[in-house]
PDB file of N, CA and C in Angstrom:
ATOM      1  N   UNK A   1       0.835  -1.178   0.000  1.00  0.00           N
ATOM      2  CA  UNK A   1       0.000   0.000   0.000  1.00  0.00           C
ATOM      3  C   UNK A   1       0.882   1.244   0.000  1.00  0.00           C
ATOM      4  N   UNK A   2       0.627   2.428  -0.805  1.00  0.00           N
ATOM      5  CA  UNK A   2       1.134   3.279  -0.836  1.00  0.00           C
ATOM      6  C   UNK A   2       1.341   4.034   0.791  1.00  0.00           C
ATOM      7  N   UNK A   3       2.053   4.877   0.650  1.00  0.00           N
ATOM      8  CA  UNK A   3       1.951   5.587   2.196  1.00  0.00           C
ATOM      9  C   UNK A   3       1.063   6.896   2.549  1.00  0.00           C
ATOM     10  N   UNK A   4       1.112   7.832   1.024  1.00  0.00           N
ATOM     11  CA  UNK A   4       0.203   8.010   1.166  1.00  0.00           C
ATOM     12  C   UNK A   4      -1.696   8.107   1.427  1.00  0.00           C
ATOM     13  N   UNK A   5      -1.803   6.843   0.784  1.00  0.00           N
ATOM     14  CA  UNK A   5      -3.285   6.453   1.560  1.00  0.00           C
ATOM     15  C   UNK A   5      -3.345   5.963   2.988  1.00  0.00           C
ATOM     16  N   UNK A   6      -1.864   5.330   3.265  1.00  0.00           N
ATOM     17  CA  UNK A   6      -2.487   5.002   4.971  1.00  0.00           C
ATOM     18  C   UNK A   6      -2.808   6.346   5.308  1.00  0.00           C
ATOM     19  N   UNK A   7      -2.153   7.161   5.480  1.00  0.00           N
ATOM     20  CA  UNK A   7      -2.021   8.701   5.655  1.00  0.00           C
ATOM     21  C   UNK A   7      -3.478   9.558   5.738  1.00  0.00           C
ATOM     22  N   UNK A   8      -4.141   9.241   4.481  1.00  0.00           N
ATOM     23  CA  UNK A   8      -5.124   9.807   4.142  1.00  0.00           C
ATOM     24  C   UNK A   8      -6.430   9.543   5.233  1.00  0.00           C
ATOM     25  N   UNK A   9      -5.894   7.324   5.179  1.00  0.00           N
ATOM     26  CA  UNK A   9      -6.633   6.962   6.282  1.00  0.00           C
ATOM     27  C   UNK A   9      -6.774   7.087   7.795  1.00  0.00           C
ATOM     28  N   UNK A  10      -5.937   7.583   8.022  1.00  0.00           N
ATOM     29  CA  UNK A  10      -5.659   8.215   9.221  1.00  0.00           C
ATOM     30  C   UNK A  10      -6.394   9.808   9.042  1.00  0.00           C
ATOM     31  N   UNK A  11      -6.242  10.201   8.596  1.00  0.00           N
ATOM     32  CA  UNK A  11      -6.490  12.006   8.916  1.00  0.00           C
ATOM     33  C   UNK A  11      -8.550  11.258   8.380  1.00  0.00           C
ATOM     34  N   UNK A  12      -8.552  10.698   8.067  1.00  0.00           N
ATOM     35  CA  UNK A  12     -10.333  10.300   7.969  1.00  0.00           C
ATOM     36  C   UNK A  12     -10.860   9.845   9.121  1.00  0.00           C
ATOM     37  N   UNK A  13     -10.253   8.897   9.577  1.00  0.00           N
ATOM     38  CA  UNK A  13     -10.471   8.548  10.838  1.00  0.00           C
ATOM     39  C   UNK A  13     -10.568   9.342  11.918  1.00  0.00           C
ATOM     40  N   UNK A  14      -9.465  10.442  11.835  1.00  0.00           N
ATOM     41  CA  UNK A  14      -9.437  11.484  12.738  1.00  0.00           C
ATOM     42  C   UNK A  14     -11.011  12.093  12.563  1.00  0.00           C
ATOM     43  N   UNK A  15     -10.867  12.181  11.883  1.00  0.00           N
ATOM     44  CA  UNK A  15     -11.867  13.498  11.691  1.00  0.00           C
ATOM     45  C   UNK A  15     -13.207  12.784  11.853  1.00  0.00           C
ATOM     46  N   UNK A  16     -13.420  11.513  11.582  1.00  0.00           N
ATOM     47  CA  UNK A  16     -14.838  11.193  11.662  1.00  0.00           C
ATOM     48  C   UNK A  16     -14.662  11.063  13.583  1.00  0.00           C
ATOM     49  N   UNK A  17     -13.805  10.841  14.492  1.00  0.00           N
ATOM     50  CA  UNK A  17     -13.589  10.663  15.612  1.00  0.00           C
ATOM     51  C   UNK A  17     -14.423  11.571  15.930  1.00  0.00           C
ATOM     52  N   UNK A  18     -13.303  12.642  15.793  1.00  0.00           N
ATOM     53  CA  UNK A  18     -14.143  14.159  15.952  1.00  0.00           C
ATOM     54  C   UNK A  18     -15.646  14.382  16.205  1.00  0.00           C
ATOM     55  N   UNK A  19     -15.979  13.913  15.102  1.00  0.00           N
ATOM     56  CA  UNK A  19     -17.401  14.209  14.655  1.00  0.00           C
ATOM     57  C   UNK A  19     -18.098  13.395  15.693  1.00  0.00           C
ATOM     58  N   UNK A  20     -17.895  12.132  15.420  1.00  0.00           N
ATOM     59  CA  UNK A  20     -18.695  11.675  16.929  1.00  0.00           C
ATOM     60  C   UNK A  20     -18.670  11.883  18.323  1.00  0.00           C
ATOM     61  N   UNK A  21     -17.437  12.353  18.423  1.00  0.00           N
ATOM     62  CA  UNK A  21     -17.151  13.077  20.033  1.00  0.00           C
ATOM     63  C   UNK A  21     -18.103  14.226  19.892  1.00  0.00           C
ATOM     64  N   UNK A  22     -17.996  15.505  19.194  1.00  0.00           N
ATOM     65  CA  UNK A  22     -18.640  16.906  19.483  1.00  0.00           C
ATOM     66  C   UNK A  22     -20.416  16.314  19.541  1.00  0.00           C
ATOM     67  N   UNK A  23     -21.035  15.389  17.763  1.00  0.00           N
ATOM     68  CA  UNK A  23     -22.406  14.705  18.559  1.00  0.00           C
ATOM     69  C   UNK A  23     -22.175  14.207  20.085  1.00  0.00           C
ATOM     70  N   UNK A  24     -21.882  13.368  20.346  1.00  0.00           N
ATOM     71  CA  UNK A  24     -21.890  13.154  21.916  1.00  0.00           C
ATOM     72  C   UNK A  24     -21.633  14.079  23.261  1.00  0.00           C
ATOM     73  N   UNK A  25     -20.888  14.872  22.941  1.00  0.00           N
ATOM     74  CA  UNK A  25     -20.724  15.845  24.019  1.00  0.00           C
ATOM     75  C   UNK A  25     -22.308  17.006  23.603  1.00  0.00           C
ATOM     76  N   UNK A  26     -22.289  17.429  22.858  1.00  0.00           N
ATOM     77  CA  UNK A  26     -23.805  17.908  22.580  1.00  0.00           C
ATOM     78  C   UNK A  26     -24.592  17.413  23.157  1.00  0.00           C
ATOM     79  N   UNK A  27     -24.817  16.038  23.301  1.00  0.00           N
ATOM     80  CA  UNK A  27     -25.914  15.178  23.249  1.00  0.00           C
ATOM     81  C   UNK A  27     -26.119  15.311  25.225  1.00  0.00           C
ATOM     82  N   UNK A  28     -24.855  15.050  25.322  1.00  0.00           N
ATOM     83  CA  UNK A  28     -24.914  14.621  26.692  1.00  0.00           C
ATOM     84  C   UNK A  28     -25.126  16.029  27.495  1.00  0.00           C
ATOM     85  N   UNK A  29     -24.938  17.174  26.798  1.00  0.00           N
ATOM     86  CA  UNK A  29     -25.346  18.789  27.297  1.00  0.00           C
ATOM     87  C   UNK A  29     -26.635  18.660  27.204  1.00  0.00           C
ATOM     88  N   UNK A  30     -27.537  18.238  26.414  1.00  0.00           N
ATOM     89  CA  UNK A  30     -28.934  18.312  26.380  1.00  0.00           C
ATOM     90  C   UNK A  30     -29.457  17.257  26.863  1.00  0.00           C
ATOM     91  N   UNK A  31     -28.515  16.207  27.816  1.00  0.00           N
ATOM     92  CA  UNK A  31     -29.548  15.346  28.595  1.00  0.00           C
ATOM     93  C   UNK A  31     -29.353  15.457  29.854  1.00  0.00           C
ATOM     94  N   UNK A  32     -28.415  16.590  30.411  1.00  0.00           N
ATOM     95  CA  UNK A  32     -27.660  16.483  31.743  1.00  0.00           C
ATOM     96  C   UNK A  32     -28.461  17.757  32.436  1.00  0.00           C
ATOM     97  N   UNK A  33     -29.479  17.475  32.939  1.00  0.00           N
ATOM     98  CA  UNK A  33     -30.527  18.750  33.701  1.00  0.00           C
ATOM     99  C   UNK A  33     -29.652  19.300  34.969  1.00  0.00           C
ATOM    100  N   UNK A  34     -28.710  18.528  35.251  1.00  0.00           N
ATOM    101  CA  UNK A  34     -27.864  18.830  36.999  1.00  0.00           C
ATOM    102  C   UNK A  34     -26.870  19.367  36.504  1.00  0.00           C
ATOM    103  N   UNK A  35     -26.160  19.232  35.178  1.00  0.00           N
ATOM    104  CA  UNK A  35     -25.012  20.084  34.561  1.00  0.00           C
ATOM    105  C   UNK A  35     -25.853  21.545  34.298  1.00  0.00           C
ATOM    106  N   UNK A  36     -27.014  21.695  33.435  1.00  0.00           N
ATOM    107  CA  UNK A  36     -27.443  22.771  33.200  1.00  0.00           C
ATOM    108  C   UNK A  36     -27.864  23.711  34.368  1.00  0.00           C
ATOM    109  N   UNK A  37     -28.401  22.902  35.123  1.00  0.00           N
ATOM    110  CA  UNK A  37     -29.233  23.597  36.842  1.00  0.00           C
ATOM    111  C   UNK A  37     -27.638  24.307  36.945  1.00  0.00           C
ATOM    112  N   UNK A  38     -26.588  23.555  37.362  1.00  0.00           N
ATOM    113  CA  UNK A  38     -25.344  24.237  37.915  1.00  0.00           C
ATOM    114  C   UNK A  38     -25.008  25.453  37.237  1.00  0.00           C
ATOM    115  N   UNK A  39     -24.935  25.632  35.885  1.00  0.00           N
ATOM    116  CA  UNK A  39     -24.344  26.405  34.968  1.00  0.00           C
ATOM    117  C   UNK A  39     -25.148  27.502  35.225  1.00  0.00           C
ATOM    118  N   UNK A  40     -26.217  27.558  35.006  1.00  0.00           N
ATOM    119  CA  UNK A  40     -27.513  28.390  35.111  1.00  0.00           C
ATOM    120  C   UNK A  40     -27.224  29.543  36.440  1.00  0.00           C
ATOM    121  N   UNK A  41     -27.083  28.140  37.603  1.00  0.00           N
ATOM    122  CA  UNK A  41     -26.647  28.961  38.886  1.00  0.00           C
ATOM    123  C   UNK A  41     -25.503  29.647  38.779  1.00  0.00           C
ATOM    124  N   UNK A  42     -24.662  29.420  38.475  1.00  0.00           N
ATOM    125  CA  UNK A  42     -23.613  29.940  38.218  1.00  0.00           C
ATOM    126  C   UNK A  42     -23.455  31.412  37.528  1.00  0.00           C
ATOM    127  N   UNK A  43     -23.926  31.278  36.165  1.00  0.00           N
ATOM    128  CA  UNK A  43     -24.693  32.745  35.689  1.00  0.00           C
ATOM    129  C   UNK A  43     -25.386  33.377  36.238  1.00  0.00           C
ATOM    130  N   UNK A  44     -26.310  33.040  36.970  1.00  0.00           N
ATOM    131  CA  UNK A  44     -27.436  33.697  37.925  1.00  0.00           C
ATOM    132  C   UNK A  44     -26.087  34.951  39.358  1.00  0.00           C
ATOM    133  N   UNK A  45     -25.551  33.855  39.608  1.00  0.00           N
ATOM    134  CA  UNK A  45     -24.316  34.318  40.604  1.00  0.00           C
ATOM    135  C   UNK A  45     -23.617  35.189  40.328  1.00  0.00           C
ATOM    136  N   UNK A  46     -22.688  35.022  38.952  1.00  0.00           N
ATOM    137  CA  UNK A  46     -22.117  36.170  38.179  1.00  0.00           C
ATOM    138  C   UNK A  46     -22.636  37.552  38.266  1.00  0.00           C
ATOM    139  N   UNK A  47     -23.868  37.361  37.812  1.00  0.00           N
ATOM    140  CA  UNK A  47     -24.746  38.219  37.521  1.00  0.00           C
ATOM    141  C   UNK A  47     -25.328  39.869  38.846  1.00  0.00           C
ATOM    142  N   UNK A  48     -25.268  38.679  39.901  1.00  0.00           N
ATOM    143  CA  UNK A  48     -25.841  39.345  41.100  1.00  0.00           C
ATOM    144  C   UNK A  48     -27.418  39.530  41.221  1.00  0.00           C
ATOM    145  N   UNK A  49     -27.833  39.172  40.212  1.00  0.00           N
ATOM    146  CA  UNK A  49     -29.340  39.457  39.951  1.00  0.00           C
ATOM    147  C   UNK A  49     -30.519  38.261  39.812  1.00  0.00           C
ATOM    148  N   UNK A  50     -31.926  38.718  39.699  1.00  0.00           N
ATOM    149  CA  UNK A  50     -32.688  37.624  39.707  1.00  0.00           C
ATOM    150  C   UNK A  50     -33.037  37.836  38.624  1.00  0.00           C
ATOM    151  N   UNK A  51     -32.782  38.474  37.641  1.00  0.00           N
ATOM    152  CA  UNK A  51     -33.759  38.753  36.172  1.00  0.00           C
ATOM    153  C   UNK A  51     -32.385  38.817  35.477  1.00  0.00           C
ATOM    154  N   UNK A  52     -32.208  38.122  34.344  1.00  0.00           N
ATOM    155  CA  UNK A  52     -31.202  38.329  32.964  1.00  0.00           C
ATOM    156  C   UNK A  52     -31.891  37.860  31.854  1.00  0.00           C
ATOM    157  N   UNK A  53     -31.320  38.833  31.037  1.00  0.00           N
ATOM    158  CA  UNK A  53     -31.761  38.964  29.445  1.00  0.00           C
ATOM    159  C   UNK A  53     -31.037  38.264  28.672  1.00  0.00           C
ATOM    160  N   UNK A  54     -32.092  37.351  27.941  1.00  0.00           N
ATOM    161  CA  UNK A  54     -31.567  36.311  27.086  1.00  0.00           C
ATOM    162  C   UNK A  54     -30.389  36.448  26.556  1.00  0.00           C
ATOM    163  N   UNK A  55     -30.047  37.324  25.924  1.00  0.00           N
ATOM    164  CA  UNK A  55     -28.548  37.907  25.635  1.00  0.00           C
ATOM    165  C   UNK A  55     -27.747  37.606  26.436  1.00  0.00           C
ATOM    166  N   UNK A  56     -27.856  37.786  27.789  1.00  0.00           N
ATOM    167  CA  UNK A  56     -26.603  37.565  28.966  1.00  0.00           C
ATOM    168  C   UNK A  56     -26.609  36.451  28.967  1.00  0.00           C
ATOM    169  N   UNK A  57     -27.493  35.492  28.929  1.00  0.00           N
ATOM    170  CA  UNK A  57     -27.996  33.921  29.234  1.00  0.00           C
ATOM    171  C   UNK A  57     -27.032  33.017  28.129  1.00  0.00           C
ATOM    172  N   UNK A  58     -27.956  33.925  27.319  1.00  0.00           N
ATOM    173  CA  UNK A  58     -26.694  32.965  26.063  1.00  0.00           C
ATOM    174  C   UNK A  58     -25.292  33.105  26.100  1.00  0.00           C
ATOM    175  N   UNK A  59     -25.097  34.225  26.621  1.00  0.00           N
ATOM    176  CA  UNK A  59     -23.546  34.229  26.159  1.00  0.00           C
ATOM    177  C   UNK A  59     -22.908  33.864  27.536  1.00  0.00           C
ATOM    178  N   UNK A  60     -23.465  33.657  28.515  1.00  0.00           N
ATOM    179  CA  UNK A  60     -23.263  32.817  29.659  1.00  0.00           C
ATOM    180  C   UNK A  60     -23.156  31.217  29.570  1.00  0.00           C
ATOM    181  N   UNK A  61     -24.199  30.559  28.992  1.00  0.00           N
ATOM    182  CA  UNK A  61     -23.671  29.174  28.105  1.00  0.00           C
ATOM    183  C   UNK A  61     -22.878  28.999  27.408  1.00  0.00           C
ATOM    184  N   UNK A  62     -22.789  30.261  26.478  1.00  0.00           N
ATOM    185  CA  UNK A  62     -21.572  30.013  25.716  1.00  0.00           C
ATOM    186  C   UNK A  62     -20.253  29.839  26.435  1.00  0.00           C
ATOM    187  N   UNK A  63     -19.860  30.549  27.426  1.00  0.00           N
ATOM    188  CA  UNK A  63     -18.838  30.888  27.753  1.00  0.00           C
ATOM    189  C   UNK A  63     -18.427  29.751  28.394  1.00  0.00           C
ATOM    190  N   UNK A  64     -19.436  28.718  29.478  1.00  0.00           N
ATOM    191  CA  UNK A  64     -19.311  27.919  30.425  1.00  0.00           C
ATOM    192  C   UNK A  64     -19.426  27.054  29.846  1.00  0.00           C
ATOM    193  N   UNK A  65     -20.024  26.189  28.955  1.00  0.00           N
ATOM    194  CA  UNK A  65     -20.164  25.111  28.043  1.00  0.00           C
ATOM    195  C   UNK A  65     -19.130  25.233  26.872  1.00  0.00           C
ATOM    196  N   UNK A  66     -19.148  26.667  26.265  1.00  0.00           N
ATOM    197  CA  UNK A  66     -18.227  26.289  25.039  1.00  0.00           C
ATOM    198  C   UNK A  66     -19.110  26.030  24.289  1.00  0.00           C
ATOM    199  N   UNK A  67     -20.169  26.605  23.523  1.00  0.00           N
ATOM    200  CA  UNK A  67     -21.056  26.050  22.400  1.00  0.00           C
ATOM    201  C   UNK A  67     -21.410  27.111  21.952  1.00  0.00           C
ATOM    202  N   UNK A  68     -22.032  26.834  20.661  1.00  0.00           N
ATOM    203  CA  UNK A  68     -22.736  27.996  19.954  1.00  0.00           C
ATOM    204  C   UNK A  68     -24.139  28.580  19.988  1.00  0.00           C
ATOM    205  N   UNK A  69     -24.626  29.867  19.686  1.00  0.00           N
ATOM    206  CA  UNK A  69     -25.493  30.039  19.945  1.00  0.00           C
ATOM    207  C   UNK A  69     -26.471  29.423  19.444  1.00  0.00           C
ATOM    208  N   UNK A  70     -26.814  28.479  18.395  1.00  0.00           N
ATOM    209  CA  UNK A  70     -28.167  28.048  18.419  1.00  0.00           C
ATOM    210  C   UNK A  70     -28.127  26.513  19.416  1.00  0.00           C
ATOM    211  N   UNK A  71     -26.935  26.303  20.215  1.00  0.00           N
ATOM    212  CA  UNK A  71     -26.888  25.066  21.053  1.00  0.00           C
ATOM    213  C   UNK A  71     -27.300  25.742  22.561  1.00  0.00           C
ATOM    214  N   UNK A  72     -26.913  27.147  22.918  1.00  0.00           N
ATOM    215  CA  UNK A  72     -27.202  27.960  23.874  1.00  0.00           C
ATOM    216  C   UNK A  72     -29.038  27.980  23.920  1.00  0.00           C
ATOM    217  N   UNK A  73     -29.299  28.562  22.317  1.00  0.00           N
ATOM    218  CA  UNK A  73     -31.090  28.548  22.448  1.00  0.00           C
ATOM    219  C   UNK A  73     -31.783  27.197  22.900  1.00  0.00           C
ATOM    220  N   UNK A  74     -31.123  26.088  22.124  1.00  0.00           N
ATOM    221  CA  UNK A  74     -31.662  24.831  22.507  1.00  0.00           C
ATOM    222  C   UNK A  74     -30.935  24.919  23.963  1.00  0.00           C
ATOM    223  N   UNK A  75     -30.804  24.868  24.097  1.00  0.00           N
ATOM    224  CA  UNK A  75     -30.309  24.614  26.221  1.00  0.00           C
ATOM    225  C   UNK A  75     -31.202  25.608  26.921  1.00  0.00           C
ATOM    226  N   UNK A  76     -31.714  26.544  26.518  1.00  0.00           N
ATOM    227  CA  UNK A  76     -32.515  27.357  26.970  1.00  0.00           C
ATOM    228  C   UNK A  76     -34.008  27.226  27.398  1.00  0.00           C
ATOM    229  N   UNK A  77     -34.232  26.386  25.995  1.00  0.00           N
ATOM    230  CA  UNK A  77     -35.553  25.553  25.864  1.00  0.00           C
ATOM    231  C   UNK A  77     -35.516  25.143  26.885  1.00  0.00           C
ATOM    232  N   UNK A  78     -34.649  23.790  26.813  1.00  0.00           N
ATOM    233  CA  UNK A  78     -34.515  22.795  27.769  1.00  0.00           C
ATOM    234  C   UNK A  78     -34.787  22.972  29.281  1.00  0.00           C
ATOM    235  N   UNK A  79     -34.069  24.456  29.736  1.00  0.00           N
ATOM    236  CA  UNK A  79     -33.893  24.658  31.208  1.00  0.00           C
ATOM    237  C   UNK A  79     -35.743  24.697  31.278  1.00  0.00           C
ATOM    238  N   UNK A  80     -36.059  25.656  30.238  1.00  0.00           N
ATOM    239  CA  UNK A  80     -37.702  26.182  30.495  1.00  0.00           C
ATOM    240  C   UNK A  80     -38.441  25.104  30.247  1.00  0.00           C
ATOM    241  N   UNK A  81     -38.278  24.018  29.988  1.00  0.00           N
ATOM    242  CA  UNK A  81     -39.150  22.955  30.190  1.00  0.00           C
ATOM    243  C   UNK A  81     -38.632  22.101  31.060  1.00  0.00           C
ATOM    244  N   UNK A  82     -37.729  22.149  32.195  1.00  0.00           N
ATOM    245  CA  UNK A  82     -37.575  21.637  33.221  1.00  0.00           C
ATOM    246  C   UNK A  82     -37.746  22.958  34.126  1.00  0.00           C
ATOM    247  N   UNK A  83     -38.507  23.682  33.687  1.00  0.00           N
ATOM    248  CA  UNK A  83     -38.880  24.857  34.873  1.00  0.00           C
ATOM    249  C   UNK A  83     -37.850  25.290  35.448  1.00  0.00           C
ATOM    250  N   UNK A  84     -36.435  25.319  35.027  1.00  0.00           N
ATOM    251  CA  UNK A  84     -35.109  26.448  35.600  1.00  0.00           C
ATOM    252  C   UNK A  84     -35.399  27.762  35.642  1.00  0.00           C
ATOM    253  N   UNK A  85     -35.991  28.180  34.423  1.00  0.00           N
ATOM    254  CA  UNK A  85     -36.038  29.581  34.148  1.00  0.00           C
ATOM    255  C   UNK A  85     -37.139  29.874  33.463  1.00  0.00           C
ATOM    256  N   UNK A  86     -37.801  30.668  33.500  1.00  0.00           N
ATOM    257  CA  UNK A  86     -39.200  31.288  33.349  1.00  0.00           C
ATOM    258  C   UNK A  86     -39.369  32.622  32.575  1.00  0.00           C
ATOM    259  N   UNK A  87     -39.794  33.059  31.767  1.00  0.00           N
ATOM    260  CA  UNK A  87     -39.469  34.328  30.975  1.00  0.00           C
ATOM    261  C   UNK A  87     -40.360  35.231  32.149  1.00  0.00           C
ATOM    262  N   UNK A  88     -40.049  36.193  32.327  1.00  0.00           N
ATOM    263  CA  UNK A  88     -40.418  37.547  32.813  1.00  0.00           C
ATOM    264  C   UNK A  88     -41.719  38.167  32.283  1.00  0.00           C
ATOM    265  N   UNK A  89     -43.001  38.012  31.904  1.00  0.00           N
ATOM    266  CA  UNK A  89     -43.794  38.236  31.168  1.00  0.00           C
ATOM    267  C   UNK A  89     -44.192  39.776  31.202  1.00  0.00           C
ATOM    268  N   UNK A  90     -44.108  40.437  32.562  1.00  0.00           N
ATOM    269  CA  UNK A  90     -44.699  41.294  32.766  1.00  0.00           C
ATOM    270  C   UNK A  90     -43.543  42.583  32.444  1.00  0.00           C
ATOM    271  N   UNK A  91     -42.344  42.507  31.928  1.00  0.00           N
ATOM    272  CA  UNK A  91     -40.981  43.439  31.874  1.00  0.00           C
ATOM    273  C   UNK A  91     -40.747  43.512  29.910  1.00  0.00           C
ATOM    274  N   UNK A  92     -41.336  42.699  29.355  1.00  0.00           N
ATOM    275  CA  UNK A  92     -41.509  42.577  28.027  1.00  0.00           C
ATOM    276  C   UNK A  92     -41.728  43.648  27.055  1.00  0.00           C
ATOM    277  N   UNK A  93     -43.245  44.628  27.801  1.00  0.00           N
ATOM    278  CA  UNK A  93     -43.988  45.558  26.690  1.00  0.00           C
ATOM    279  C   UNK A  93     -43.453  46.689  27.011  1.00  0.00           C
ATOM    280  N   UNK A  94     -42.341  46.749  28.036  1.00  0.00           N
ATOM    281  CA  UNK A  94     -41.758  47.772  28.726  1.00  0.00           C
ATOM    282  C   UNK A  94     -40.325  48.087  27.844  1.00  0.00           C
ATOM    283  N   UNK A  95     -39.504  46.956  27.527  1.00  0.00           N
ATOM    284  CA  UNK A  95     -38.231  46.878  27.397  1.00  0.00           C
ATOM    285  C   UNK A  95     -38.182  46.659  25.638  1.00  0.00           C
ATOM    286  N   UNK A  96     -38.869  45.257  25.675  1.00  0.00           N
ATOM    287  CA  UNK A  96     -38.443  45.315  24.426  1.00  0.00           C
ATOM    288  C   UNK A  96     -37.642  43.723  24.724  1.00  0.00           C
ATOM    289  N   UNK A  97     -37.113  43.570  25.454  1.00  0.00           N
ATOM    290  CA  UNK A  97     -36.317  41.964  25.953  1.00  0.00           C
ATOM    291  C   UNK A  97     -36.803  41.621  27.060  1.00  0.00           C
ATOM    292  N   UNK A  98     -36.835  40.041  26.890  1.00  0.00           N
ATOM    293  CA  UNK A  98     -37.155  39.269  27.207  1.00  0.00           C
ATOM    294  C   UNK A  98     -36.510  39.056  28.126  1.00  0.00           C
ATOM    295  N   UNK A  99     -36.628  38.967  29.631  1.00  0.00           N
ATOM    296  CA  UNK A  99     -35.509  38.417  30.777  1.00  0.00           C
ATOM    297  C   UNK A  99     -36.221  37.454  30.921  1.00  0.00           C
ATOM    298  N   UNK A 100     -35.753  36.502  31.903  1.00  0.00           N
ATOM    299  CA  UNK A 100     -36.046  35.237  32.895  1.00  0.00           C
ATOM    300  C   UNK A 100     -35.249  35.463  33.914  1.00  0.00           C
ATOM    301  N   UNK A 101     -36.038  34.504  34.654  1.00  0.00           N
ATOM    302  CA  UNK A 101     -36.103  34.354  36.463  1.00  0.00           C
ATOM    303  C   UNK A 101     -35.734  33.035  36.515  1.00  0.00           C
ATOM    304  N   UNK A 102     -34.966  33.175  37.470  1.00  0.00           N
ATOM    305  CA  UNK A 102     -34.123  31.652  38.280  1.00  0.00           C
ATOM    306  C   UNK A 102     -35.858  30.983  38.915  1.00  0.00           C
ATOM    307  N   UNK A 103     -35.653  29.993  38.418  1.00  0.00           N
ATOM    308  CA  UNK A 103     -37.104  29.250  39.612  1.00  0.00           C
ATOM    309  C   UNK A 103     -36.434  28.069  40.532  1.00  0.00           C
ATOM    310  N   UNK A 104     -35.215  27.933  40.835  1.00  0.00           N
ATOM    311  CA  UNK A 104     -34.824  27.043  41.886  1.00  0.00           C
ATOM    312  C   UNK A 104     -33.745  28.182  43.118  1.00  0.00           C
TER     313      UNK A 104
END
């Protein structure tokens, strides 16, 4: 066999590795409710406050997870359907953004 194709086969392999590690680490961010609860708290802490705007939120996942923003929106979902965080309903027609409230 040439050397260059082992070569080739190697840097393929790599890379499909890759690919299944980042699916899995994704995966396991959107099934881990006690990783997100923590993170959440954590931002909440940073913060000093009980109300943050989606903006801060996201880029608070981003920062602590390492992901991108449409993996931040989906994690966002997630917290709000495990009741973490709650949008602010009544600060909305005022501002213009959307905050949420810590609910643990």
């Amino acid at each position: 066999m040439n050397s260059s194709v082992i070569i080739v086969g190697i840097i393929f392999l790599i890379g499909i590795g890759l690919v299944l590690y980042k699916y899995s680490h994704r995966k396991s961010l959107h099934d881990n409710v006690d990783q997100l609860k923590k993170v959440i708290g954590m931002i909440y802490a940073e913060r000093e406050t009980d109300l943050i705007t989606q903006n801060k939120l996201i880029k608070g996942l981003k920062v602590h997870l390492g992901i991108n923003e449409k993996m931040a929106l989906k994690l966002i979902g997630k917290a709000r359907h495990e009741n973490l965080v709650e949008p602010d309903l009544s600060d909305i027609h005022k501002s213009g953004k959307i905050r949420y409230k810590k609910n643990f």
